[in-house]
N, C-alpha and C. Protein backbone atom coordinates (compact mmCIF):
# COMPACT_ATOMS: atom_id res chain seq x y z
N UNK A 1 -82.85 79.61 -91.57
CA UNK A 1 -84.14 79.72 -92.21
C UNK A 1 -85.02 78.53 -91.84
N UNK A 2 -84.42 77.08 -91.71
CA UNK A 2 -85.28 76.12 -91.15
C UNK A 2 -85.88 76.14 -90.36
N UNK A 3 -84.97 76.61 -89.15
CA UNK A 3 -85.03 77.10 -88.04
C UNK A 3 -86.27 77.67 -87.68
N UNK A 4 -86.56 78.94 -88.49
CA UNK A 4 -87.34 80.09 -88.02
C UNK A 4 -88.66 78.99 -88.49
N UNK A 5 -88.93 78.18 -89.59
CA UNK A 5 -89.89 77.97 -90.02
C UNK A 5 -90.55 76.76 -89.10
N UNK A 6 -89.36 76.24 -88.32
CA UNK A 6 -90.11 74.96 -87.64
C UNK A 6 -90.39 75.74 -86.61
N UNK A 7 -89.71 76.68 -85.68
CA UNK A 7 -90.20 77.34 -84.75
C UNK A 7 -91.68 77.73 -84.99
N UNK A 8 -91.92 78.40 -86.07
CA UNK A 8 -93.40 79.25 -86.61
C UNK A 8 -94.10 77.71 -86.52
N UNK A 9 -94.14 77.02 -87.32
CA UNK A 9 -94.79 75.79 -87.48
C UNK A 9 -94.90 74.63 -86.41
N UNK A 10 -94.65 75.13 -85.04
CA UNK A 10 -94.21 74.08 -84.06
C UNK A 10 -95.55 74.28 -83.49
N UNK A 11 -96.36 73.69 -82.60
CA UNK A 11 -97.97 73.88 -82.63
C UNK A 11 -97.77 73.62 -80.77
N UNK A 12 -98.67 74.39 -79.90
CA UNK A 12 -98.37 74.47 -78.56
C UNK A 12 -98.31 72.93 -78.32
N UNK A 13 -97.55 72.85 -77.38
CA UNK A 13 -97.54 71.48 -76.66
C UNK A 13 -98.56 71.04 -75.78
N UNK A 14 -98.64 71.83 -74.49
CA UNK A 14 -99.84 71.17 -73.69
C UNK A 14 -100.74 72.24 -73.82
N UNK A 15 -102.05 71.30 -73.83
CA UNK A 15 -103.80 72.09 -74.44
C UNK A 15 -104.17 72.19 -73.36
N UNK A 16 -105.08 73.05 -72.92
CA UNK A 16 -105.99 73.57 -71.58
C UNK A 16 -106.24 72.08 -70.97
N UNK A 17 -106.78 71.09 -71.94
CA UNK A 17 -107.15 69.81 -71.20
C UNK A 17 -106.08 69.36 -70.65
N UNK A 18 -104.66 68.85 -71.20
CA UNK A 18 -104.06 68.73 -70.54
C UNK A 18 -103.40 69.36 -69.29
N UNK A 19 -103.59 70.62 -69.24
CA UNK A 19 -103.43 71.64 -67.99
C UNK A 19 -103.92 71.66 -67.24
N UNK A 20 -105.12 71.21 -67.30
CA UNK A 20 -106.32 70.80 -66.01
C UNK A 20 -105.97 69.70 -65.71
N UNK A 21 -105.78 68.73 -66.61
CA UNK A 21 -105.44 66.95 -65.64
C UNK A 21 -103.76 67.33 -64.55
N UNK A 22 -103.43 68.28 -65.65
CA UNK A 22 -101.93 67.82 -64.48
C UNK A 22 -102.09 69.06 -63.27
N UNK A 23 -102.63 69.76 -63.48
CA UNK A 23 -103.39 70.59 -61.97
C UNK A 23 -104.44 69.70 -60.89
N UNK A 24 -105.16 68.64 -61.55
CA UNK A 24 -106.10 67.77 -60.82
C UNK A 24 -104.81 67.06 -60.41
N UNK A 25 -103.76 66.30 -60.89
CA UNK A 25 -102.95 65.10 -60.57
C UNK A 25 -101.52 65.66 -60.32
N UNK A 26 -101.40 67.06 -60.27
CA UNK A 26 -100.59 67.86 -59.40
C UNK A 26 -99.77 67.66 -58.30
N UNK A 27 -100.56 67.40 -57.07
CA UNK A 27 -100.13 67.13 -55.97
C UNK A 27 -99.49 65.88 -55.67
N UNK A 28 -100.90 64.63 -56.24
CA UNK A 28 -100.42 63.35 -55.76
C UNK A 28 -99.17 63.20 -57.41
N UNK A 29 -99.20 63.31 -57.90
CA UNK A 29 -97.72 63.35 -58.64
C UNK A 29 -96.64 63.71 -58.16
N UNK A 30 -96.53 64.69 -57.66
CA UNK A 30 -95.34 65.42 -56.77
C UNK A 30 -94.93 64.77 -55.68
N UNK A 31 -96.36 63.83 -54.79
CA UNK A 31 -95.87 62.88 -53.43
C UNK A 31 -95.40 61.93 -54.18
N UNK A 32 -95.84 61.20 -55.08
CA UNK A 32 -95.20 60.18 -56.27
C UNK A 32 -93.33 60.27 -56.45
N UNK A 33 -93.12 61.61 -56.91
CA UNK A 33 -92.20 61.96 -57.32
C UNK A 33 -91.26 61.90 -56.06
N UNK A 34 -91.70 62.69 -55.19
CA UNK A 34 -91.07 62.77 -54.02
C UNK A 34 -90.58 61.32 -53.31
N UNK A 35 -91.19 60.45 -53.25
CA UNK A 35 -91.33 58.94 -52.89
C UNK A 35 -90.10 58.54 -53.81
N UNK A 36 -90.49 58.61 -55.14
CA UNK A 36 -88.97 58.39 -55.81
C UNK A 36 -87.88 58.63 -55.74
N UNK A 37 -87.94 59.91 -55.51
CA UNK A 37 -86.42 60.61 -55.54
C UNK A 37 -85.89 60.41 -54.48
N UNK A 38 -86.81 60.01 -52.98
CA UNK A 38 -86.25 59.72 -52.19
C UNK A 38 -85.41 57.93 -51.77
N UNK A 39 -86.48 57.05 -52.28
CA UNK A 39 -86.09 55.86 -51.95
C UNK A 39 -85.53 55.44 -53.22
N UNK A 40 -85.40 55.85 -54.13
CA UNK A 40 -84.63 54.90 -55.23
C UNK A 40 -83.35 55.02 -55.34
N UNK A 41 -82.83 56.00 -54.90
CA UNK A 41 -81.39 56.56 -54.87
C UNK A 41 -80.93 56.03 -53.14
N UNK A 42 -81.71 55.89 -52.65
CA UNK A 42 -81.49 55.18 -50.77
C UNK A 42 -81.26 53.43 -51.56
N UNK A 43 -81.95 52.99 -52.14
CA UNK A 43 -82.16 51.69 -52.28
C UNK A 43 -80.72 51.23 -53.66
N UNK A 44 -80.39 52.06 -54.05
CA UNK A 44 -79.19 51.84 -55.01
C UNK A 44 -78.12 52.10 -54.13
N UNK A 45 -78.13 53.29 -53.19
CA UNK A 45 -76.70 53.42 -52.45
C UNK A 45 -76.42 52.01 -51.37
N UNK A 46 -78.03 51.48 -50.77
CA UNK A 46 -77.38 50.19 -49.86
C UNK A 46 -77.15 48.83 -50.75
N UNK A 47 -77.79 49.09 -52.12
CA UNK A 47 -77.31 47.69 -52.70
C UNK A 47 -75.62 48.27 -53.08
N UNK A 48 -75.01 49.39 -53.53
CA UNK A 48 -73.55 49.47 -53.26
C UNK A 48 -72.92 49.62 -52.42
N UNK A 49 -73.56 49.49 -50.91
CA UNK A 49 -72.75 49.32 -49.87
C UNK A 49 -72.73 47.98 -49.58
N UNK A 50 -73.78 46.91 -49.93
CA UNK A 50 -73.37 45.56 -49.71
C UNK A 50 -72.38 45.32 -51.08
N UNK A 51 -72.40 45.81 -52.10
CA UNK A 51 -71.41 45.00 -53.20
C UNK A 51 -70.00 45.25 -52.56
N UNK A 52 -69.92 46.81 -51.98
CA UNK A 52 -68.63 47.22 -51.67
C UNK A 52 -68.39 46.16 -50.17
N UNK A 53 -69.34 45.97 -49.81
CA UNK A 53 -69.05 45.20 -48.31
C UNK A 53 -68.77 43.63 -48.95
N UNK A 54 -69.52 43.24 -49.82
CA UNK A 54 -68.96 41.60 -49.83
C UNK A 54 -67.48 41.76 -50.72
N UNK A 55 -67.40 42.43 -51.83
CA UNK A 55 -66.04 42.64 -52.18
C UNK A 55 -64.65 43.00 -51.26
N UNK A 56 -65.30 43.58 -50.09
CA UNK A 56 -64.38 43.55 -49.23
C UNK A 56 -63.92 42.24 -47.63
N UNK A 57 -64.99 41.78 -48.03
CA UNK A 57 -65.66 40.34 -47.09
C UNK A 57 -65.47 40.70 -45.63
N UNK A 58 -66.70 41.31 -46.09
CA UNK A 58 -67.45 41.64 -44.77
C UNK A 58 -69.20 41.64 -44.82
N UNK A 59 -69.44 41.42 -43.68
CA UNK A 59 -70.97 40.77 -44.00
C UNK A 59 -71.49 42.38 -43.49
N UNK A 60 -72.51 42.85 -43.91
CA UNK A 60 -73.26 43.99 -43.01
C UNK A 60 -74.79 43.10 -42.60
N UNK A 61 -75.12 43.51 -41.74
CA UNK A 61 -76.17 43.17 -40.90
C UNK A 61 -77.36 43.36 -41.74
N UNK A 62 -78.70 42.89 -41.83
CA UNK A 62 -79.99 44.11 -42.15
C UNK A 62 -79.92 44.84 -41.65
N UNK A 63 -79.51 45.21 -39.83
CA UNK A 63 -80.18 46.27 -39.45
C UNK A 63 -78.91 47.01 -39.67
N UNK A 64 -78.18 47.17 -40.24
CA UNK A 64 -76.86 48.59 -40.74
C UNK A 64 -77.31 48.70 -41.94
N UNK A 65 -78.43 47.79 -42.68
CA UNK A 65 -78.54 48.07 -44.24
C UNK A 65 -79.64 49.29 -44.18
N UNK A 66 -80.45 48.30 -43.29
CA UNK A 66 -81.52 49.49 -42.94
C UNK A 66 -81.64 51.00 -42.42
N UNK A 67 -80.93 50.59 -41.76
CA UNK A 67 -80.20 51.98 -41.14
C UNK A 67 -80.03 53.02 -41.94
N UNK A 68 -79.25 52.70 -42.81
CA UNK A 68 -78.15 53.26 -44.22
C UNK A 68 -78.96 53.61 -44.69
N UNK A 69 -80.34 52.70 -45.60
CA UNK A 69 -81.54 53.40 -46.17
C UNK A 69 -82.59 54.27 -45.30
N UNK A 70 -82.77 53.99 -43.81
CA UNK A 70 -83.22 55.23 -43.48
C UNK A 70 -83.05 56.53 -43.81
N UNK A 71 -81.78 56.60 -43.36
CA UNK A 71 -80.62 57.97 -43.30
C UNK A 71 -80.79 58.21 -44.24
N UNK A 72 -80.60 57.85 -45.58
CA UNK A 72 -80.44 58.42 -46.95
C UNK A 72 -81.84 59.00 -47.36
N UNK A 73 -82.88 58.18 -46.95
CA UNK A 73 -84.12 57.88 -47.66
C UNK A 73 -84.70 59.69 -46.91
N UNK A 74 -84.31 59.42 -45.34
CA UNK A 74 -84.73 61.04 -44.82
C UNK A 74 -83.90 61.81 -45.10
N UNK A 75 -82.76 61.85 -45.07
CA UNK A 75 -82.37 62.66 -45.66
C UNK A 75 -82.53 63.08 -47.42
N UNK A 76 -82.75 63.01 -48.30
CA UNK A 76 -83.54 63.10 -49.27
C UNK A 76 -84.65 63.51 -49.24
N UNK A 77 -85.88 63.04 -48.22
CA UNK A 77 -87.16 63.69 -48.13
C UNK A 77 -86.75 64.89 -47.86
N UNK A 78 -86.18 65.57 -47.05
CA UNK A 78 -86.35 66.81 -46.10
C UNK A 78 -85.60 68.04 -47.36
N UNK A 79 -84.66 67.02 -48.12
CA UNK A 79 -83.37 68.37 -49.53
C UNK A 79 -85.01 68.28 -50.12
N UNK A 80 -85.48 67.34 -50.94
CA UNK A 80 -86.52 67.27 -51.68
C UNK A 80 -87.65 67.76 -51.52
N UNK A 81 -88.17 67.71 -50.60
CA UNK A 81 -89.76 68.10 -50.23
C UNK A 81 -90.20 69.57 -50.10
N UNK A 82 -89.17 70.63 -50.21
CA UNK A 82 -89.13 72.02 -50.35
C UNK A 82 -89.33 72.00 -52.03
N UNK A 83 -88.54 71.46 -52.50
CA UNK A 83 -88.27 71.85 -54.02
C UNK A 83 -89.34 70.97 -54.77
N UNK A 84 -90.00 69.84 -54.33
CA UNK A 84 -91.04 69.34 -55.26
C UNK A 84 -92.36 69.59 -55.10
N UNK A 85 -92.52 70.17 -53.56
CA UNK A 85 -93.86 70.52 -53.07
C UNK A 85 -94.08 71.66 -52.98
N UNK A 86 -92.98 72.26 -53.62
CA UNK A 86 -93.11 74.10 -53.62
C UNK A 86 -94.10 74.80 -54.11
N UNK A 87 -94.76 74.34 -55.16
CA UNK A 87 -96.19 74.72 -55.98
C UNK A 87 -97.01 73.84 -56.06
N UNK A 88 -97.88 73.10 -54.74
CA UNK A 88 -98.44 72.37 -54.81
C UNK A 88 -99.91 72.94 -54.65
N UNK A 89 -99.79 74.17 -55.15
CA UNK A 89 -101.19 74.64 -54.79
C UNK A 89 -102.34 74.12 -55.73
N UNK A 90 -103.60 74.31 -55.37
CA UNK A 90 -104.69 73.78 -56.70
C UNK A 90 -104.54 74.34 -57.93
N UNK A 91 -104.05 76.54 -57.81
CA UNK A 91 -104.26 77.25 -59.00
C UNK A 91 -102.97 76.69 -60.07
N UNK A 92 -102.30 75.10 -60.34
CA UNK A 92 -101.42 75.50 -60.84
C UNK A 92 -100.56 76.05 -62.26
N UNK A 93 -99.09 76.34 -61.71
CA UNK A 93 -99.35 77.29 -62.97
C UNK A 93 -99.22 76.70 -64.66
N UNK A 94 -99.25 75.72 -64.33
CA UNK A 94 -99.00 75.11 -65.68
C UNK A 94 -100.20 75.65 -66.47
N UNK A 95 -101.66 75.60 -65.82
CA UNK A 95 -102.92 75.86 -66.32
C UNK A 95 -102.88 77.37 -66.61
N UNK A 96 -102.39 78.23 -66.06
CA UNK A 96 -101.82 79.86 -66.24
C UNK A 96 -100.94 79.73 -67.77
N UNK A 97 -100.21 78.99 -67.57
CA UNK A 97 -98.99 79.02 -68.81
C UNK A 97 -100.11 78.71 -70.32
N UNK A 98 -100.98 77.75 -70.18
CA UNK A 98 -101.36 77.38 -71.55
C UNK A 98 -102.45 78.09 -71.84
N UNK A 99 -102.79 79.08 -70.83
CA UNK A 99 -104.46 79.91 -70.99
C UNK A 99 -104.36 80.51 -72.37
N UNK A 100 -105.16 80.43 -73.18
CA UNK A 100 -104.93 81.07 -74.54
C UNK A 100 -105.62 82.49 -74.43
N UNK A 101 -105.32 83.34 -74.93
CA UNK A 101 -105.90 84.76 -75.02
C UNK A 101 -106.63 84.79 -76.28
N UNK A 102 -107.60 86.07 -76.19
CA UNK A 102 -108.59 85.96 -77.37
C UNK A 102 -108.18 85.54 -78.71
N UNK A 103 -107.41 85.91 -78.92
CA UNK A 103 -107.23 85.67 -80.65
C UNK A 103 -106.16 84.37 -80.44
N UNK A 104 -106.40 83.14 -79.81
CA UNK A 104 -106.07 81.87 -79.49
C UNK A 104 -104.25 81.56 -79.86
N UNK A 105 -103.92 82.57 -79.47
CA UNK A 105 -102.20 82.64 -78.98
C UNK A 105 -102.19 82.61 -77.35
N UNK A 106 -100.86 82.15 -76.63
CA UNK A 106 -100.85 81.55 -75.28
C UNK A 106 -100.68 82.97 -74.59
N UNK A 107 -101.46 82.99 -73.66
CA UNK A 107 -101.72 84.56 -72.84
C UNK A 107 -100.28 85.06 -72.23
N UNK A 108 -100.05 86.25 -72.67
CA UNK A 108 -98.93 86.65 -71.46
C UNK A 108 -98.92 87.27 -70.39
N UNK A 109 -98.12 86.37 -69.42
CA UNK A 109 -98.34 86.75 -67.78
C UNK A 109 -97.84 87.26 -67.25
């Protein structure tokens, strides 16, 4: 019974305004995102390949560190950049999802 009443009483989350800013900031969010997902997980795997390399005492070079974060960093762009840039169009649909229909319930699509 709580349940049903907080559901009824739960009030939409994102408003047309907000649907338009994240359709304007859409794209460069997604290169944002993309930039992340690619080098932050490149830049944690070569700081654990030097911990694992001095724990084992051995020195790695910059240029094998670099290397290492290349490789990872492209490889990551290329898994990633299908799946984050997939709807990078202007119409997006987030702004579809919150369109309210006449009697100001969220339109169905």
């Amino acid at each position: 019974m709580l349940d049903a009443m907080r559901t009824a009483s739960t009030p939409v989350i994102s408003s047309i305004g907000t649907a338009v800013r994240e359709a304007q900031w859409g794209r460069t969010a997604r290169f944002v995102g993309l930039a992340i997902a690619s080098i932050m997980p490149a830049v944690f795997w070569c700081i654990v390949a030097e911990l694992i390399a001095y724990w084992a005492g051995i020195s790695l070079s910059p240029i094998a560190v670099g290397a290492l974060f290349l490789t990872i960093a492209t490889f990551l762009f290329a898994i990633c950049a299908p799946l984050i840039l997939r709807n990078a169009s202007p119409d997006d649909r987030a702004a579809k999802r919150t369109a309210l229909a006449r009697n100001g319930r969220p339109a169905s699509n």
